[in-house]
N, C-alpha and C. Protein backbone atom coordinates (compact mmCIF):
# COMPACT_ATOMS: atom_id res chain seq x y z
N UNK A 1 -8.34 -22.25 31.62
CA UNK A 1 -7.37 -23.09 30.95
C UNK A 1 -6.59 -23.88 31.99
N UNK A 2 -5.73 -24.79 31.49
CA UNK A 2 -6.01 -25.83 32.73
C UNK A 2 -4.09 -25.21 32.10
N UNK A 3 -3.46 -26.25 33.50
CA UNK A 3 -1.83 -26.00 33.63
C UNK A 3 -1.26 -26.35 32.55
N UNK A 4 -1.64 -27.40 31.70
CA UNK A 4 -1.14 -27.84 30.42
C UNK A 4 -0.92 -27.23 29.31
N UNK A 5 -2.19 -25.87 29.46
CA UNK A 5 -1.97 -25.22 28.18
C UNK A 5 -0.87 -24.27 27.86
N UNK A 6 -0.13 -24.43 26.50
CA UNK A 6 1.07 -23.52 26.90
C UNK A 6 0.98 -22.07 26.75
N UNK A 7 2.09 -21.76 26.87
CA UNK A 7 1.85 -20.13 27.24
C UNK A 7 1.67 -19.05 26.49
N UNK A 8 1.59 -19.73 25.04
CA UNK A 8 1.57 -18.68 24.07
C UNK A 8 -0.38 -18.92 23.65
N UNK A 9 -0.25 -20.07 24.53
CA UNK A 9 -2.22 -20.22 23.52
C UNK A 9 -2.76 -19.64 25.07
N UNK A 10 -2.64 -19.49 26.70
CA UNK A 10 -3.05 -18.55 27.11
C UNK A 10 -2.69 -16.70 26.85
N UNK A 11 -1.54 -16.43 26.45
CA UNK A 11 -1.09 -15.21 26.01
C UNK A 11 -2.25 -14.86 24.95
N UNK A 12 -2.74 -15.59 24.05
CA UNK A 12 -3.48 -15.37 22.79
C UNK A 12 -4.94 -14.68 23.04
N UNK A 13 -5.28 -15.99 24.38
CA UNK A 13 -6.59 -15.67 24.99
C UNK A 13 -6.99 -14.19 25.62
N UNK A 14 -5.57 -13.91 26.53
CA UNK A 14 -5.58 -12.63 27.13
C UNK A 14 -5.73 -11.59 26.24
N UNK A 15 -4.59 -11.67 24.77
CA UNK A 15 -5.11 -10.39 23.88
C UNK A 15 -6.44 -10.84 23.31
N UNK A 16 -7.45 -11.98 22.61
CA UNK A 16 -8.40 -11.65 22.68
C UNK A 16 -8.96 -11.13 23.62
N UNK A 17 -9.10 -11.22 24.82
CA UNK A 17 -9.62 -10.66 26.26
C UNK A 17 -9.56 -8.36 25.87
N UNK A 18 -8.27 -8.72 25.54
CA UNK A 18 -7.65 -7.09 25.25
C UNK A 18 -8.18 -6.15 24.41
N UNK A 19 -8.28 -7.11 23.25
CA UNK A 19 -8.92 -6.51 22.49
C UNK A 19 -10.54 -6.34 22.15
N UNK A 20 -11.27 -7.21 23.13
CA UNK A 20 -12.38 -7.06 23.17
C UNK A 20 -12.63 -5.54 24.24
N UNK A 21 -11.56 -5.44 25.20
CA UNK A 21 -11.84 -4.05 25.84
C UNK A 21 -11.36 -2.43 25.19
N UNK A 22 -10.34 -2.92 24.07
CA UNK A 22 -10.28 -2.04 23.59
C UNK A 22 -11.41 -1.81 22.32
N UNK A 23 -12.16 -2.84 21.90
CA UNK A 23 -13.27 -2.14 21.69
C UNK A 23 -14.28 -1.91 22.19
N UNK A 24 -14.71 -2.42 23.49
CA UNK A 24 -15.63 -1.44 24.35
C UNK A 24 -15.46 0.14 24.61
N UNK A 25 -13.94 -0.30 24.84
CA UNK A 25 -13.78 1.22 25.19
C UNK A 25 -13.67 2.51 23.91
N UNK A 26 -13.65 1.73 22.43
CA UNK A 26 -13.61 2.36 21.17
C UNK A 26 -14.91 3.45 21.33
N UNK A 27 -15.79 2.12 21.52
CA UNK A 27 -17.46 2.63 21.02
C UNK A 27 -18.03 4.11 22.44
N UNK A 28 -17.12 4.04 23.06
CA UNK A 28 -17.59 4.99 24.51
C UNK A 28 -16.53 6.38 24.35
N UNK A 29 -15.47 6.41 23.53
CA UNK A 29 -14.54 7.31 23.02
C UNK A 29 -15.09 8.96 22.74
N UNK A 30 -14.66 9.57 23.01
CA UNK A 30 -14.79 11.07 22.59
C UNK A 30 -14.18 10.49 21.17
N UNK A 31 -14.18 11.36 20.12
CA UNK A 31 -13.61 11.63 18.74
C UNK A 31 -11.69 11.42 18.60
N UNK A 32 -11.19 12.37 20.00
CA UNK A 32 -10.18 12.80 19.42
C UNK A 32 -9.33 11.41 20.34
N UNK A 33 -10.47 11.08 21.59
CA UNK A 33 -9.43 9.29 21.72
C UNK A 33 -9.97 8.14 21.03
N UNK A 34 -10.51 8.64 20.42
CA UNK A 34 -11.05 7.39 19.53
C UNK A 34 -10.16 7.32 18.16
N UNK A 35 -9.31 8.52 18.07
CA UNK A 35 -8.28 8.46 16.84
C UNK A 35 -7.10 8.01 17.68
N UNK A 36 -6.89 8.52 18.90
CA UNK A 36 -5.65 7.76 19.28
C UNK A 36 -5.66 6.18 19.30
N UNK A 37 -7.26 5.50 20.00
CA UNK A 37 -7.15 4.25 20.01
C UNK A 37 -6.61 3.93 18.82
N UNK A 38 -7.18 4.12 17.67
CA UNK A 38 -7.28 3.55 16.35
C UNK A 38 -5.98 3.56 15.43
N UNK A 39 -5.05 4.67 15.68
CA UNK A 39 -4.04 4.49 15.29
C UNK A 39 -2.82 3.50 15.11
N UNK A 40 -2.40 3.18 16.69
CA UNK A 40 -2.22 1.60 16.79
C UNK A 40 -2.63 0.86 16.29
N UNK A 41 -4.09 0.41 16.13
CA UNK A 41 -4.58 -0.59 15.85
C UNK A 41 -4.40 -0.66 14.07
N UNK A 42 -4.14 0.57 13.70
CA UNK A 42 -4.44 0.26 12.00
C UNK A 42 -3.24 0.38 11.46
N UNK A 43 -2.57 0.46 12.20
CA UNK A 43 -0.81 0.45 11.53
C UNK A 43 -0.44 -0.60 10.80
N UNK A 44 -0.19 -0.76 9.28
CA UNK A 44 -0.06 -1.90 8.56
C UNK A 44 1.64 -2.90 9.15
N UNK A 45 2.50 -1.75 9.42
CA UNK A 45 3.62 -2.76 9.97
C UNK A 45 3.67 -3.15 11.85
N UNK A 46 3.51 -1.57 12.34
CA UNK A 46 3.94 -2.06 13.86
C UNK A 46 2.24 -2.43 14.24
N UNK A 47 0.92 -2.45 13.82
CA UNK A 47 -0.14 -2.20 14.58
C UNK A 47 -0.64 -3.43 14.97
N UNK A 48 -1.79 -3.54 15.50
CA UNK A 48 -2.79 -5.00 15.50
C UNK A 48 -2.80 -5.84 13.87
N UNK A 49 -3.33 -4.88 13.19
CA UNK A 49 -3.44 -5.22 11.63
C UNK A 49 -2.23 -6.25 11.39
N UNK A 50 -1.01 -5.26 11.48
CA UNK A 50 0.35 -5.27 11.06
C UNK A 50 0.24 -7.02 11.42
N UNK A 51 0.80 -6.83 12.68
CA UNK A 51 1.27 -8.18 13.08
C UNK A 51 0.36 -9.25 13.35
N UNK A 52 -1.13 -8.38 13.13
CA UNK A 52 -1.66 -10.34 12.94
C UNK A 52 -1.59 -10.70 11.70
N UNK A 53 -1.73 -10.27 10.48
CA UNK A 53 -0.85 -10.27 9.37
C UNK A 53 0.27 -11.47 9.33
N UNK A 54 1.19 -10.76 10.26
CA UNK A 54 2.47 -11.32 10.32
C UNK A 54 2.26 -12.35 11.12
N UNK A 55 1.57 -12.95 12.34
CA UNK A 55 0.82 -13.84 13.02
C UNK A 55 0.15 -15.22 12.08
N UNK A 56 -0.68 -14.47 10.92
CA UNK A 56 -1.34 -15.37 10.10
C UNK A 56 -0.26 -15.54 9.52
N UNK A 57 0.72 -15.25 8.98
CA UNK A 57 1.74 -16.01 8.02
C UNK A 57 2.38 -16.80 8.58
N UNK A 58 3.31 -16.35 9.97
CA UNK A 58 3.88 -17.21 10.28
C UNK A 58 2.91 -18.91 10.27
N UNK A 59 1.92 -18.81 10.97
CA UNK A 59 1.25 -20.23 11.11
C UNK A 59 1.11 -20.81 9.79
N UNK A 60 0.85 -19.73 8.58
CA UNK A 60 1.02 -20.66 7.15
C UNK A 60 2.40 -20.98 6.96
N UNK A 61 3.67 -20.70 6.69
CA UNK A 61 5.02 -21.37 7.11
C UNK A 61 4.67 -22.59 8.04
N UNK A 62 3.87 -22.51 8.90
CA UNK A 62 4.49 -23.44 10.08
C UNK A 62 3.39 -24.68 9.47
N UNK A 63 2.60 -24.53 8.98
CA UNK A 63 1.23 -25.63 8.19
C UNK A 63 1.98 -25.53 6.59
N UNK A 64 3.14 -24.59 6.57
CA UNK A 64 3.40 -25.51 4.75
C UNK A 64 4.22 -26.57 5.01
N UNK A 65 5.59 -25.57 5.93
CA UNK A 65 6.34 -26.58 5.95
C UNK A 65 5.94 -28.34 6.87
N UNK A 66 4.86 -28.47 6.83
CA UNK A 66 4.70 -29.96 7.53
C UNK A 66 3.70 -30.36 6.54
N UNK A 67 2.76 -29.65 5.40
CA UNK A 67 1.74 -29.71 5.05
C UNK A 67 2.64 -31.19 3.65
N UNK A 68 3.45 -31.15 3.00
CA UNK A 68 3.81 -32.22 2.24
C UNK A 68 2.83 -32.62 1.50
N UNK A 69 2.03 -33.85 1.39
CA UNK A 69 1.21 -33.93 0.32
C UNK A 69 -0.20 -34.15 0.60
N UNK A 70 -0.12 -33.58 1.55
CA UNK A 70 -1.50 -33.52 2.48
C UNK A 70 -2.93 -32.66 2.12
N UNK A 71 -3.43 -32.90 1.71
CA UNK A 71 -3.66 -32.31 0.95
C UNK A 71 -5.33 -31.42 2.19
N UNK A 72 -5.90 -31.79 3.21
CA UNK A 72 -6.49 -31.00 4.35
C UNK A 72 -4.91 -29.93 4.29
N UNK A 73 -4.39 -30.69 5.23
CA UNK A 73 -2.60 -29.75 5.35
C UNK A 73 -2.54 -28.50 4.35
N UNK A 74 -2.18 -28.76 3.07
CA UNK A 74 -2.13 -27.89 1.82
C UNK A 74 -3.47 -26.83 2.23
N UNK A 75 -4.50 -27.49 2.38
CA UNK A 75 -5.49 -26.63 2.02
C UNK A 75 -5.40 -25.40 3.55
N UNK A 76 -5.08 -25.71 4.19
CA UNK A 76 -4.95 -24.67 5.48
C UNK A 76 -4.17 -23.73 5.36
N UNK A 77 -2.83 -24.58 5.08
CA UNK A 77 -1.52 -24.01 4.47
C UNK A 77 -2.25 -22.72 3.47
N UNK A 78 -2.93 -22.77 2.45
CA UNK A 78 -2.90 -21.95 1.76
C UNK A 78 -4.06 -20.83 2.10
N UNK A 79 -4.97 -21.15 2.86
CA UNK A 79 -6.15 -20.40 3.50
C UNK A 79 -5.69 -19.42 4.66
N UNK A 80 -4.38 -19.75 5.63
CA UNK A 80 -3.39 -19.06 5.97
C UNK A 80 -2.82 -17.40 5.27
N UNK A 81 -2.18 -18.38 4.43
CA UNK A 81 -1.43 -17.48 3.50
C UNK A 81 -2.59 -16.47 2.74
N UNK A 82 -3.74 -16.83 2.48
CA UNK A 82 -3.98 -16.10 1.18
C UNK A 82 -5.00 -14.96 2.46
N UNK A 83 -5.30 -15.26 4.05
CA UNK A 83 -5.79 -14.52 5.30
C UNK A 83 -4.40 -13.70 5.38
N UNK A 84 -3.18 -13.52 5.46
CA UNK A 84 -2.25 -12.95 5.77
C UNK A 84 -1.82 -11.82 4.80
N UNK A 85 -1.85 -12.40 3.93
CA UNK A 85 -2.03 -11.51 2.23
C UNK A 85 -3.60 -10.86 2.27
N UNK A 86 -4.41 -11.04 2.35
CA UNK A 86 -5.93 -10.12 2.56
C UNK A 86 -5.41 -8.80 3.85
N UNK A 87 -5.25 -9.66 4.99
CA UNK A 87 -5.47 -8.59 5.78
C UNK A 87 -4.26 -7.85 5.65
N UNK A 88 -3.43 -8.05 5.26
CA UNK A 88 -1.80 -7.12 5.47
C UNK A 88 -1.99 -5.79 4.08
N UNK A 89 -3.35 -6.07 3.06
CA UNK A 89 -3.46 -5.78 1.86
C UNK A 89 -4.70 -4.78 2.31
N UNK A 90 -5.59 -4.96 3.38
CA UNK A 90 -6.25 -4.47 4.47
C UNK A 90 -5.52 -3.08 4.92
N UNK A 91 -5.00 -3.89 5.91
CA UNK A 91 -3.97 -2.76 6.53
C UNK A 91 -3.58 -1.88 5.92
N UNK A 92 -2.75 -1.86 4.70
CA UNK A 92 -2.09 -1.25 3.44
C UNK A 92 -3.26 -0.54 3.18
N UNK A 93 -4.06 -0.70 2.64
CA UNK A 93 -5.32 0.53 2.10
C UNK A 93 -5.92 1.45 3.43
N UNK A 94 -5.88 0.72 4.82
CA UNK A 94 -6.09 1.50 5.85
C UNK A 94 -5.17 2.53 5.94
N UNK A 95 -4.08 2.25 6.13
CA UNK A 95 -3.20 3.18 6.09
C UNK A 95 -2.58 4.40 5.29
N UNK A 96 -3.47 4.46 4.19
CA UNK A 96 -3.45 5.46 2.55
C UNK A 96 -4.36 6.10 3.38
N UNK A 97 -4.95 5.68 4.36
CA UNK A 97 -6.19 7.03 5.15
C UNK A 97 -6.11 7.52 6.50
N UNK A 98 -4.56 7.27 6.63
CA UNK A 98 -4.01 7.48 7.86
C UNK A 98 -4.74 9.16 7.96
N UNK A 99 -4.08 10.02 7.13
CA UNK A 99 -4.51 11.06 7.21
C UNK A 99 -6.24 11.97 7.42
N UNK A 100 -6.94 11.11 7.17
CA UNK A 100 -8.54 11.36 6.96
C UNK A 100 -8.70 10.69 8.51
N UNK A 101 -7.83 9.23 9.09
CA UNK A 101 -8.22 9.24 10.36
C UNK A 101 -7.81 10.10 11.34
N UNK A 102 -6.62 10.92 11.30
CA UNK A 102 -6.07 11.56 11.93
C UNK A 102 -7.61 12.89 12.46
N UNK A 103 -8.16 13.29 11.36
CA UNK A 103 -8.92 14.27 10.89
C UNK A 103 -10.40 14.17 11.42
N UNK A 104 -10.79 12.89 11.64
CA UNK A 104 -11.66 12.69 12.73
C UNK A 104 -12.29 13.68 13.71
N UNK A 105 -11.50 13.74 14.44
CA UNK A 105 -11.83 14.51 15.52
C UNK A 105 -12.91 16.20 15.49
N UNK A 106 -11.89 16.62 14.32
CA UNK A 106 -11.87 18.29 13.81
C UNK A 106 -13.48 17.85 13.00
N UNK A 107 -14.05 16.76 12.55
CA UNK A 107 -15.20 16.66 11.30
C UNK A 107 -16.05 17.22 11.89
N UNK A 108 -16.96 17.76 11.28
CA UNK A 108 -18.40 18.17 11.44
C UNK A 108 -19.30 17.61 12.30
N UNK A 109 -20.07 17.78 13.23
CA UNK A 109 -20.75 16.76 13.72
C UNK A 109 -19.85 15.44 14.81
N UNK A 110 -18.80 15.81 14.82
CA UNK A 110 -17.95 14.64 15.61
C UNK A 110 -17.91 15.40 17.11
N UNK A 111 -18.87 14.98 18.08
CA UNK A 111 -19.46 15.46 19.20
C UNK A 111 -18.62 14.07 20.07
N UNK A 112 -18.22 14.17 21.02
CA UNK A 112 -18.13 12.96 22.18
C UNK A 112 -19.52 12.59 22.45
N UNK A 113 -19.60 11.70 22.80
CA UNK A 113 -20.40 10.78 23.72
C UNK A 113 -21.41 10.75 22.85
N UNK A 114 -21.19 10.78 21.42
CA UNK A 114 -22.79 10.71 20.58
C UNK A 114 -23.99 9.82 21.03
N UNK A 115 -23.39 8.78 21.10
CA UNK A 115 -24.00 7.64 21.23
C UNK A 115 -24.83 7.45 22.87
N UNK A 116 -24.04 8.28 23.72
CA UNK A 116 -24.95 8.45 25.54
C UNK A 116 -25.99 10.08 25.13
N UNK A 117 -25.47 10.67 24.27
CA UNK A 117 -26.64 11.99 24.42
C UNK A 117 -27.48 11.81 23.79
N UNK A 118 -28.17 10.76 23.21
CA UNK A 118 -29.19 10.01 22.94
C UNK A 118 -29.30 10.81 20.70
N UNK A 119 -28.23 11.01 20.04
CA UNK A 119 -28.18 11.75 19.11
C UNK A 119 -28.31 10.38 18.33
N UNK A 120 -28.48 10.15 17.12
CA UNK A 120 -28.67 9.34 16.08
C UNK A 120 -27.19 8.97 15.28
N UNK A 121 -26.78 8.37 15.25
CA UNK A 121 -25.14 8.10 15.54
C UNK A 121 -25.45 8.58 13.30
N UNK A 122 -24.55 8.55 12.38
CA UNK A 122 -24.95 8.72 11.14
C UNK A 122 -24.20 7.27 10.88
N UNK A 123 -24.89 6.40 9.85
CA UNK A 123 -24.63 4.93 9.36
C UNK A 123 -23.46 5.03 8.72
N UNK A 124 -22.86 4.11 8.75
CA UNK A 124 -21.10 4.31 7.75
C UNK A 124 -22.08 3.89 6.49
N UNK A 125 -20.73 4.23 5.67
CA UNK A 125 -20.96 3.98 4.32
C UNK A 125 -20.83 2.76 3.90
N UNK A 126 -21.56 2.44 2.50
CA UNK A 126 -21.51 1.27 2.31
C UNK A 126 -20.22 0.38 1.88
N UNK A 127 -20.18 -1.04 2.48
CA UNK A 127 -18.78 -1.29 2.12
C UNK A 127 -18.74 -2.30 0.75
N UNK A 128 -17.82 -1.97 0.38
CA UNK A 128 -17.55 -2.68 -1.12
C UNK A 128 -17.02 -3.93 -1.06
N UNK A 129 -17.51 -4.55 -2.04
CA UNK A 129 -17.57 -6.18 -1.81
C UNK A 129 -16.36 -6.54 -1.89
N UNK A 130 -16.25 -7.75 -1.08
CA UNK A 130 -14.58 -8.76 -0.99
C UNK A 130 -13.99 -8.78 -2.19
N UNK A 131 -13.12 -8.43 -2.59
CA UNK A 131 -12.17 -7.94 -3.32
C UNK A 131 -12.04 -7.16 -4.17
N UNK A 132 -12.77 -6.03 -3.76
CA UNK A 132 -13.01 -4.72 -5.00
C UNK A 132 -12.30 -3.44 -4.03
N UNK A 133 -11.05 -3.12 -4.47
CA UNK A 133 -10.50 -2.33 -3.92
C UNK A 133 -10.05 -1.19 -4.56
N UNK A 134 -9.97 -0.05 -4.03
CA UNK A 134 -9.44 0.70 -4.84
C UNK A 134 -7.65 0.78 -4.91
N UNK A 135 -7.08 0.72 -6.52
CA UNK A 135 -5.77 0.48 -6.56
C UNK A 135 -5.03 1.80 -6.06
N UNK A 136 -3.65 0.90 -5.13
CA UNK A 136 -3.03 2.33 -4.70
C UNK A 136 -1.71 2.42 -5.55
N UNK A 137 -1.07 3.87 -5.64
CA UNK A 137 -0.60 3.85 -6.14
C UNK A 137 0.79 3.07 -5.73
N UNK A 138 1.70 3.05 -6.82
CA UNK A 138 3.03 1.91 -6.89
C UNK A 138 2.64 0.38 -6.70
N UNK A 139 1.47 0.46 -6.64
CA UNK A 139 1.04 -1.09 -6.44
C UNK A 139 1.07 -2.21 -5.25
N UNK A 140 0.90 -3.25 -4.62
CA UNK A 140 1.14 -3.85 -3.51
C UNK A 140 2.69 -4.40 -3.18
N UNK A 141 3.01 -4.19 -1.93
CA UNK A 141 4.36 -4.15 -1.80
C UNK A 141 4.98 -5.83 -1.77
N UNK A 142 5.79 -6.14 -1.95
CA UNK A 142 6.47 -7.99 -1.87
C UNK A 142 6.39 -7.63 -0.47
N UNK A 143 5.70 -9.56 -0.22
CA UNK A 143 6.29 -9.82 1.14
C UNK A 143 6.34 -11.07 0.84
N UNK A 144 7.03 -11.71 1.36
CA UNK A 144 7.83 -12.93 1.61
C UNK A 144 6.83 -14.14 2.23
N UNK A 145 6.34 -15.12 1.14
CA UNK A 145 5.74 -16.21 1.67
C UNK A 145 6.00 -17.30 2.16
């Protein structure tokens, strides 16, 4: 990046940089640091989740309020918002399994280094299509658009 760029769009680059090592280092994890990594990361308010969440909204605020009758503008503006609302709605159902991730470690079959002792890793389960979620209870919480 050259001297011009400012400091929050190299800051951005570095946590992509970051977070590409924290998932290298996910996939090479024993069980019981592979729940510590993950904890952080799935925290719906303080975690990665949390605040890119809060990351994607702010930039929809910052594309409404200029967006006026623009209608490219509008359309970002709202592709923003409705990414900030998905993943924060993400997060929120991650976090109803805080407890089952915690639990990791103790499962059956949850060996370190599966993946270097040449063992057959077992396939996740299948995931359920974009917007079929299971409802939690009290319902999704207000947040402020």
């Amino acid at each position: 990046m050259t001297e011009n760029t400012p400091h929050a769009a190299r800051l951005a680059q570095e946590v992509c940089a970051q977070l590409d090592w924290i998932a290298e280092d996910l996939t090479q994890a024993a069980p019981e640091q592979a729940a510590k990594i993950l904890a952080p990361v799935l925290d719906a308010e303080d975690g990665i989740l949390g605040r890119l969440a809060a990351l994607l909204a702010a930039a929809s605020h910052y594309i409404g309020d200029r967006a006026a009758d623009s209608t490219p503008a509008r359309a970002v503006w709202e592709g923003l918002a409705h990414a900030a609302d998905t993943l924060y709605d993400v997060a929120l159902d991650l976090e109803d399994l805080e407890q089952e991730f915690a639990l990791l470690p103790a499962a059956p079959g949850g060996t370190a280094g599966h993946a270097r002792s040449g063992a057959t890793p077992v396939p996740p389960p299948p995931r359920a299509s974009a917007g079929i979620r299971p409802e939690r209870a009290g319902g999704h919480s207000e947040r402020s658009r």
